[in-house]
Structures are given as C-alpha cells and as structure tokens.
Protein backbone atom coordinates (compact mmCIF):
# COMPACT_ATOMS: atom_id res chain seq x y z
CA UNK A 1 0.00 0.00 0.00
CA UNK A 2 1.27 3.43 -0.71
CA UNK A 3 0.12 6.82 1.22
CA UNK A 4 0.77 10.40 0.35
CA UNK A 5 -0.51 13.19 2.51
CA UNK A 6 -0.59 16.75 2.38
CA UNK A 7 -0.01 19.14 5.79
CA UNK A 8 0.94 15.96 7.75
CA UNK A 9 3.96 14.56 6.41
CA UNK A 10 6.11 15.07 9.72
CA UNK A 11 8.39 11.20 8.93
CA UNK A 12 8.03 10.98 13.19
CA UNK A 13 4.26 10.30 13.05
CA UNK A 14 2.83 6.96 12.56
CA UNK A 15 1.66 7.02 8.67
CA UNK A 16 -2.02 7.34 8.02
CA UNK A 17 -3.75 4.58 6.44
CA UNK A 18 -7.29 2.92 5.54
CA UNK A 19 -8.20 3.44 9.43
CA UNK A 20 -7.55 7.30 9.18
CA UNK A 21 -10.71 9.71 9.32
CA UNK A 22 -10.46 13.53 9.92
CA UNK A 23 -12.02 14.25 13.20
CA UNK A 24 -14.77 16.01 11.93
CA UNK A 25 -16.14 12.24 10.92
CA UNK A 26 -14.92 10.95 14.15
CA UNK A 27 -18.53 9.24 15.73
CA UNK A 28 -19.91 8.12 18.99
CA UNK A 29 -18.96 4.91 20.00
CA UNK A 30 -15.54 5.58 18.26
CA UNK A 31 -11.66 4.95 19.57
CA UNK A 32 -9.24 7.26 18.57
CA UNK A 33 -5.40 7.50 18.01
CA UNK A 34 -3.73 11.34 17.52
CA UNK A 35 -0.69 12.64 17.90
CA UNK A 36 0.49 16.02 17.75
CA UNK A 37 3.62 18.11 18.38
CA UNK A 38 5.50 21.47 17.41
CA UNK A 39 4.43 20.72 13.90
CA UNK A 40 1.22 19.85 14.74
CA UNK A 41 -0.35 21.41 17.98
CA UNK A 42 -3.22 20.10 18.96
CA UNK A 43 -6.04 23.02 19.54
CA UNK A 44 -7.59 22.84 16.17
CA UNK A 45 -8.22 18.77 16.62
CA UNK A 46 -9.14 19.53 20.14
CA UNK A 47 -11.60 23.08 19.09
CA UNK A 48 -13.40 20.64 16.24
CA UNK A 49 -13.68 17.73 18.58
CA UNK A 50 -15.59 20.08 20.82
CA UNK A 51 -17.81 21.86 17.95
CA UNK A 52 -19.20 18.39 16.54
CA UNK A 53 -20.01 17.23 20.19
CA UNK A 54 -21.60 19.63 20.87
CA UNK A 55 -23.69 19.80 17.38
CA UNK A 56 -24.63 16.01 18.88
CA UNK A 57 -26.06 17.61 22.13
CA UNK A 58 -22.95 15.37 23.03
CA UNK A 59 -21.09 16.34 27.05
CA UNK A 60 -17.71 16.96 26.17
CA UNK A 61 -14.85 16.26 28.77
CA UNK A 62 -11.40 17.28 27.84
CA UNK A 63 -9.14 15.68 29.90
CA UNK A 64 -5.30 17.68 29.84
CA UNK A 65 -2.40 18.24 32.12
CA UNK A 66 -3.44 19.62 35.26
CA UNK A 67 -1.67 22.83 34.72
CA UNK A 68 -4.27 24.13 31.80
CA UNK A 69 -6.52 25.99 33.67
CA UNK A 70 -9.96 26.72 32.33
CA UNK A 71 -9.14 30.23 31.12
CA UNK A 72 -6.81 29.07 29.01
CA UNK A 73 -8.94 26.08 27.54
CA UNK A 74 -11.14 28.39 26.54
CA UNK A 75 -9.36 31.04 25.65
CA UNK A 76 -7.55 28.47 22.93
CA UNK A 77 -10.52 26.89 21.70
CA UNK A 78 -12.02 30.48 21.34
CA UNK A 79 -9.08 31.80 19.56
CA UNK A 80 -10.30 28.78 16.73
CA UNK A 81 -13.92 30.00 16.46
CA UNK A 82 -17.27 31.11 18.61
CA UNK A 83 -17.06 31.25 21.73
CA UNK A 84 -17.68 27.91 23.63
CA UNK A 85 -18.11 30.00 27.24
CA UNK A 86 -22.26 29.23 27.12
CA UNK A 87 -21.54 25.38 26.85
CA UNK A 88 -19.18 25.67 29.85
CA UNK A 89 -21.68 27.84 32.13
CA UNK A 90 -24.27 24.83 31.15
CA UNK A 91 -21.73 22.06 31.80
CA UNK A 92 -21.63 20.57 28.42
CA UNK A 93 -17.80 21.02 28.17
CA UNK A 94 -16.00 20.23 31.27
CA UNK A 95 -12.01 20.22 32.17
CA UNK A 96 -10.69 17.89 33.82
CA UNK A 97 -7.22 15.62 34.45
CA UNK A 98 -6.35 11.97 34.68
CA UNK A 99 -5.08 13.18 38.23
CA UNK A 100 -9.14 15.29 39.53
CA UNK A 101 -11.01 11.38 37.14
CA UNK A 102 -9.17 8.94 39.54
CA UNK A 103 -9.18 10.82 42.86
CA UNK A 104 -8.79 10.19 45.61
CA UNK A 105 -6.75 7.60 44.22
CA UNK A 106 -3.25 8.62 42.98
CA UNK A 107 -2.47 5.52 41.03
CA UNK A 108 -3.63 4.80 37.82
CA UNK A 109 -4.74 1.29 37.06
CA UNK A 110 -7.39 0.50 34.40
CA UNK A 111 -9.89 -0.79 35.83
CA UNK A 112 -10.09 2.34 37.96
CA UNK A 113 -10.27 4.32 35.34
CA UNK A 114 -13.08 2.28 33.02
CA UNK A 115 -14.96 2.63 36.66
CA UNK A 116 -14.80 6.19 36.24
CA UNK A 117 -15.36 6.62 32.96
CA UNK A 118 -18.66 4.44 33.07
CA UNK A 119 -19.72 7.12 35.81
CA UNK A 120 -19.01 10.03 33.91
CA UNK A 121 -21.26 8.40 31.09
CA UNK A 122 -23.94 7.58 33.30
CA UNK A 123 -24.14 10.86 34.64
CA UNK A 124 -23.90 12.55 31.16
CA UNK A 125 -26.89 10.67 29.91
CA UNK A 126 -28.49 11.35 33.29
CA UNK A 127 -27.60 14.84 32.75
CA UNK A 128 -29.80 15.04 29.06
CA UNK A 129 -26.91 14.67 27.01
CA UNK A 130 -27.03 12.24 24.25
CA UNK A 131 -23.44 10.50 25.00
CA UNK A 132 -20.53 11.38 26.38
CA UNK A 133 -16.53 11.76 24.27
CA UNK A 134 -13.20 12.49 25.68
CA UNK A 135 -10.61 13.95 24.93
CA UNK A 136 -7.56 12.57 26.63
CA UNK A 137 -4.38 14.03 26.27
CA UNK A 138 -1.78 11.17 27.24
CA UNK A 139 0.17 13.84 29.36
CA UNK A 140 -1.12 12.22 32.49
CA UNK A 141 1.54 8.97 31.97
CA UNK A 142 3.94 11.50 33.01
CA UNK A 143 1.68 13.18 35.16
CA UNK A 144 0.91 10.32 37.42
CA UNK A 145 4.13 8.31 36.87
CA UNK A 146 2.22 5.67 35.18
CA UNK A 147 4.02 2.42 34.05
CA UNK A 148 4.14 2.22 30.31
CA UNK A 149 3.22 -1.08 29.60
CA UNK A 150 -0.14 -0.81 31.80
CA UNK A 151 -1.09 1.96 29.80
CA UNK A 152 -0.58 0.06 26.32
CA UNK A 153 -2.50 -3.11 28.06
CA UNK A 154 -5.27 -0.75 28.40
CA UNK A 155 -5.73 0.83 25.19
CA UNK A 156 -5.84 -2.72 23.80
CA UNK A 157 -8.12 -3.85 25.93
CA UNK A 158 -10.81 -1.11 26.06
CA UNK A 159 -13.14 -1.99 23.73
CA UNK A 160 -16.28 -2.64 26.08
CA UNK A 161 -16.04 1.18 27.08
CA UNK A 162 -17.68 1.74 23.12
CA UNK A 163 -19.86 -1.10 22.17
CA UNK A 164 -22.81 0.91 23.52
CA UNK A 165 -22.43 3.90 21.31
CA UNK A 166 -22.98 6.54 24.07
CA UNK A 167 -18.92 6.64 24.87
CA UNK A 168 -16.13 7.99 22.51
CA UNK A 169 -12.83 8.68 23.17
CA UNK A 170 -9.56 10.23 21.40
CA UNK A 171 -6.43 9.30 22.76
CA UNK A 172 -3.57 12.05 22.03
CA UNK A 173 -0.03 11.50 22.12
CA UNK A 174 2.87 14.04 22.38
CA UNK A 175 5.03 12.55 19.91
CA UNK A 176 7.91 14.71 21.43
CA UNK A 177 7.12 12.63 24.95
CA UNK A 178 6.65 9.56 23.32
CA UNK A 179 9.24 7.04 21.47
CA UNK A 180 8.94 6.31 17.87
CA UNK A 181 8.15 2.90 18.83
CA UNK A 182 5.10 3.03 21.46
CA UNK A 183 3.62 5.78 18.69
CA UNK A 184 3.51 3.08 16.11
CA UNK A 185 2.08 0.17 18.60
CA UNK A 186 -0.90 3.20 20.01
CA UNK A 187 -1.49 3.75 16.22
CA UNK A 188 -1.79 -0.06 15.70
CA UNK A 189 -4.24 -0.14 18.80
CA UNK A 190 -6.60 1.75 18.02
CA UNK A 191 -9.54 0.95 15.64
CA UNK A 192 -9.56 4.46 14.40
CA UNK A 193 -6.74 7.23 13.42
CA UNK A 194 -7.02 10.62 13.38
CA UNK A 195 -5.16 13.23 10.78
CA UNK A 196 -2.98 15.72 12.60
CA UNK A 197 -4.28 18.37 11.64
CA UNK A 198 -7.44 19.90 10.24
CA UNK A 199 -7.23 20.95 6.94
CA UNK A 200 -4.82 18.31 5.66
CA UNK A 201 -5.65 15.52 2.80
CA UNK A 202 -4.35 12.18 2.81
CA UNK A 203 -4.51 9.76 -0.02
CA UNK A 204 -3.59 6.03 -0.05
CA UNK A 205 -3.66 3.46 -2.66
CA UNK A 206 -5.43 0.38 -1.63
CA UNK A 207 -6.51 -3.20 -3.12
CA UNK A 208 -10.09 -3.96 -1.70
CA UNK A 209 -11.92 -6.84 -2.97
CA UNK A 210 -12.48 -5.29 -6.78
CA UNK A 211 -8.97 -4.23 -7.14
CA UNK A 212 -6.92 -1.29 -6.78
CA UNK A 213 -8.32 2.21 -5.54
CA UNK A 214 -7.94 5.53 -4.43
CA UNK A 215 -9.11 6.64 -1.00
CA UNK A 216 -9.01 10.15 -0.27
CA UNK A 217 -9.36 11.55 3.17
CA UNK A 218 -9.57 14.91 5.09
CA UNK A 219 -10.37 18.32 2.78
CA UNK A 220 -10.19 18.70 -1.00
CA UNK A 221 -9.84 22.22 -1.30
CA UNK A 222 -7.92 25.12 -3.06
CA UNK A 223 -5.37 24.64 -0.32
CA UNK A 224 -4.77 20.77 -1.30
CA UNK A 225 -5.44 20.71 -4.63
CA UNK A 226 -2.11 20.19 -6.13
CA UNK A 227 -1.91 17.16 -3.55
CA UNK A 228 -5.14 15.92 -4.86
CA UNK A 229 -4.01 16.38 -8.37
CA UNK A 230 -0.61 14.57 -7.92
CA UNK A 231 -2.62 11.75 -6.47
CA UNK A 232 -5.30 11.87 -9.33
CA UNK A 233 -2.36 11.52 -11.83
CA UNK A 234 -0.72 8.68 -10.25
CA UNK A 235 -3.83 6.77 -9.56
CA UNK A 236 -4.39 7.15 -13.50
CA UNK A 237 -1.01 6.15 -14.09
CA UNK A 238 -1.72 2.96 -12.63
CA UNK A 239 -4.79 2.56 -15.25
CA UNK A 240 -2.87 2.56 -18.02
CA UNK A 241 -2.84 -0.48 -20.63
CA UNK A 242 -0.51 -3.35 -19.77
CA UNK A 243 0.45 -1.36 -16.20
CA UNK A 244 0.94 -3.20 -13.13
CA UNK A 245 0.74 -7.06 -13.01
CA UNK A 246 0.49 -9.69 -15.50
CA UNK A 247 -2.58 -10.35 -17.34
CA UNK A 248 -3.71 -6.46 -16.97
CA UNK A 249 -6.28 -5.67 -19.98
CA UNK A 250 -4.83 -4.14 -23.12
CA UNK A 251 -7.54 -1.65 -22.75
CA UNK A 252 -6.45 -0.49 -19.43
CA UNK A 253 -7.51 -1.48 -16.29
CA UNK A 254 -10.88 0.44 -14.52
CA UNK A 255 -10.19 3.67 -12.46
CA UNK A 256 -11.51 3.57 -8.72
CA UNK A 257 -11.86 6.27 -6.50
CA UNK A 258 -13.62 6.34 -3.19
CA UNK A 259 -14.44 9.70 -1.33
CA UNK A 260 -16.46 8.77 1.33
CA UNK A 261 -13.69 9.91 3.80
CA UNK A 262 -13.62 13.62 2.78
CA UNK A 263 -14.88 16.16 5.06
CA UNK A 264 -14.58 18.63 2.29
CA UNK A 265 -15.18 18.69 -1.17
CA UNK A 266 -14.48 21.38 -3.24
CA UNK A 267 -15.89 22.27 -6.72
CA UNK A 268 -12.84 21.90 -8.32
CA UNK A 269 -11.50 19.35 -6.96
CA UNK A 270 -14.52 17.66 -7.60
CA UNK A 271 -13.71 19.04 -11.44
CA UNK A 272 -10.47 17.38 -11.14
CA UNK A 273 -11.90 14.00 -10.36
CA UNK A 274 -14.26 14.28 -13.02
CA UNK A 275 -11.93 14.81 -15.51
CA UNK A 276 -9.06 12.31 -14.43
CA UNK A 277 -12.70 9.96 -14.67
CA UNK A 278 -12.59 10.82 -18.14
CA UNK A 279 -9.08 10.45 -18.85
CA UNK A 280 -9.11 6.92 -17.53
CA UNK A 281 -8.96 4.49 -20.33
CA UNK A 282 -11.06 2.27 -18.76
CA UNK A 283 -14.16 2.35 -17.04
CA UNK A 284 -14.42 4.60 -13.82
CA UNK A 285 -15.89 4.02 -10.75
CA UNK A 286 -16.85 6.91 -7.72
CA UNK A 287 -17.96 6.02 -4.33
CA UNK A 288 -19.11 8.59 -2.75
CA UNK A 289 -22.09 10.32 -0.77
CA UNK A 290 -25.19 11.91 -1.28
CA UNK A 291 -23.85 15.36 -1.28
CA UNK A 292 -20.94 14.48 -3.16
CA UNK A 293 -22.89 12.75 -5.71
CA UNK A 294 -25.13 16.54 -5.87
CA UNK A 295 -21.90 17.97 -6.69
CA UNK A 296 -20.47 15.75 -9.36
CA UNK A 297 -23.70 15.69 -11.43
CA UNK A 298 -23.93 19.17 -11.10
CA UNK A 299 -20.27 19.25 -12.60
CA UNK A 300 -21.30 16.99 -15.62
CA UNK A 301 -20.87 13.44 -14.31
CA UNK A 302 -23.92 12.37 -16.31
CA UNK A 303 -21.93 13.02 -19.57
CA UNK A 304 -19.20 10.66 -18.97
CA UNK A 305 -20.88 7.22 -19.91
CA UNK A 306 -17.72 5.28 -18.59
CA UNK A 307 -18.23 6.89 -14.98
CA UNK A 308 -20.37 5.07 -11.93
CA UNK A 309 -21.45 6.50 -9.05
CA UNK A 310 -22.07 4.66 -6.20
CA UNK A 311 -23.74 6.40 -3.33
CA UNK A 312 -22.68 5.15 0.27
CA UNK A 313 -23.42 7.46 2.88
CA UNK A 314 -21.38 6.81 5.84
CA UNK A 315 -18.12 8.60 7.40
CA UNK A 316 -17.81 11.53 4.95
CA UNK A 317 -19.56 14.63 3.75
C-alpha cells in the first residue's frame, strides 16, 4: 500500500492509512489515536472535537495536564472559532485531568479508570446529554508516573467502554514525549486514526476486494489541490494499458476512486476528479455520498458514460 498526505507529512508520526478519518467524521462509539507536536499542535483537533459534540447535544470532557486551567482552555478553543463559554456555564464542556477522574486515588490502574469513565457516562446521559466523548491528552503517563506497559494493556483492551455507542474517546499522544516505537504500537491499537491536523488531505492506494483504488481523506480544497491532483495523476497512471501485473487488460484497467472519507469537497477538486474519470482508459468508478454525488452531477458526471457512481453514505460529507 502506498500513502501520500498533504499538511501531515512530519516522517516521526505513525503514517495514516485505511483506518484514518479527519475528526470532523470521528462518531460516537468511536476509539481514537492522535498525535500532535510542534508541527502539529493540537487546539484545532481539540476546538473541532468540541464543535461536533456539541452539534450532537454530546457532554464533552477534555481531559489535559493539570496545569491548563480553564481560562486558558477556553481562551484556545475560542481563539479557533465562537465562543464555547455558554456550553461551559451549562456544563456541556468540562475540564478535567487523569489526576481530579481517579481521585482520591493517585495511582492509575485501568480498571479504575473504566470505573470512572462508566460514571461520567452515566451521569452525562443522566444529565440530558445524548453520549458522552473524551478527549484525553496522554500527558497524564507522566503526570501520574504511570508504568508504560499498563497503559498500552489498556488501550488494547478497552473496547467494552464503546460497544454501547454513548462513549467515545480520542487518545492524544505528544510525539515529542513519546518514542517512535510506542507511537507506532498506540497507532496499531486503536480501531480508528485521526489526521494531525485539520485541513490536511491524505490519499492512499489500496486493493479492496475489486482491485486497486484511491481513498481520499480529510479536505479537497484550493489549499490541497495540487496534492489531490498529484494523487489523481498517479492513480491514473496505474490505469494505463498493460500497467501493473500480468494479465492487466490491453484496454487499461478500470479507475476507482472512493471519497467517502472527505470532510470537504471542493468544486474543483470535484472538477479534477471528473476529468481524471474521463481520462481513464477504462471504465471509472466513484464512491461517494449523497452530497458528493449533488456535486459531481452538477459538474457533468452524467456526460461521462464510462463513470459510476455509487452512493454510500457513511463517514464523509
């Protein structure tokens, strides 16, 4: 499999792949990996992870180092849009620490904490709020002098926490704190991955079960377009008659995008897709959504007679 990725190419971080989502398609009953760093700080993933729970009359705890105070939390998360200070006075986002969840206890074990966590659940849907998602910056290994390897048992092991759908949780990793090597294993751990920044595109060239695609994730915009383009022309590349393994068709073999993964689709980078569609010398196929689909036919996809789209709704805009 081969990835390229725009905005998020920092060779310390774990590379994205088919797990990846953007946050803004992160969902209840989700586990998430991120990482961030000088490169990457981590307020805009934090700022949209607040936004979208609260669009899902979600509670929202954001668990950081206990020397953030709640002046500052806000004042970052207002610095990357409206004010959240209403959904603090209400007690839909709440502050917190690894340190303040487990107390009076000082050491960290994880059944302790999945105790805790159930409570805080409990009490948000007791509360009127639809679910409850974390935040948990992994500061508090540090923090609390927590052994390493407990840790990694638990983020294996935590899958009961979700299967009800009214718990989500991002997990986010210094990667200046971290080594190379527990990175990789978290990023392995979790079901889902996050980008590392909002904003970015990542695209990665898969083999499902018809073949070789193109799976495009995060924002196709003017600010990623010549990433999306590069991408475009390589996936076409690939097309080509007589390309890749033995036995490929002397007509060329059929172009496959999906784009279910997108948070953001742009007119013309949907313009670009439709015309790399037409370029292909085979057969193309699009999956996509609903909206998506709206744009594409309203770009023309109904002209190209070589070109199907097929409309999943799912993770993506």
């Amino acid at each position: 499999m081969e990835g390229q990725h725009a905005r998020d190419a920092d060779p310390a971080r774990p590379a994205a792949d088919v797990r990846t989502l953007p946050v803004q398609r992160f969902r209840p009953g989700q586990h998430g990996f991120a990482s961030y760093g000088s490169e990457h700080p981590q307020w805009d993933v934090v700022h949209a992870f607040v936004r979208q729970g609260l669009a899902y009359g979600e509670k929202v705890l954001v668990l950081l180092h206990p020397r953030v105070s709640v002046g500052e939390l806000l004042s970052l998360l207002d610095g990357h849009g409206p004010p959240v200070s209403d959904a603090w006075q209400r007690g839909q986002v709440v502050l917190s620490s690894m340190r303040a969840l487990i107390a009076p206890h000082r050491r960290f074990t994880a059944a302790r904490q999945w105790a805790r966590l159930r409570e805080e659940s409990a009490r948000a849907r007791a509360e009127g709020w639809t679910a409850l998602r974390a935040y948990i910056d992994m500061a508090w290994v540090e923090d609390l002098g927590a052994d390493v390897e407990s840790v990694m048992r638990r983020e294996r092991s935590s899958q009961h926490l979700f299967d009800s759908g009214t718990y989500s949780e991002i997990c986010a990793y210094d990667d200046r704190a971290f080594t190379d090597e527990l990175l990789a294993e978290m990023h392995r751990a979790h079901p889902v991955n996050l980008l590392g920044s909002v904003g970015s595109l990542h695209a990665v060239r898969e083999t499902g079960a018809d073949g070789p695609q193109l799976r495009l994730t995060g924002e196709a915009d003017i600010a990623t377009r010549a990433e999306l383009t590069r991408a475009l022309r390589t996936a076409l590349a690939g097309t080509a008659p007589g390309h890749g393994e033995p036995g490929s068709p002397a007509s060329g073999r059929e172009l496959r995008l999906d784009l279910r993964a997108l948070h953001f689709l742009g007119a013309a980078c949907a313009a670009d897709v439709l015309r790399a569609c037409a370029a292909a010398p085979g057969d193309a196929t699009v999956r996509c959504t609903g909206v998506q689909e709206r744009i594409l036919r309203h770009l023309g996809a109904g002209s190209l007679r070589s070109l199907t789209l097929v409309v999943e709704e799912g993770t993506a805009c």
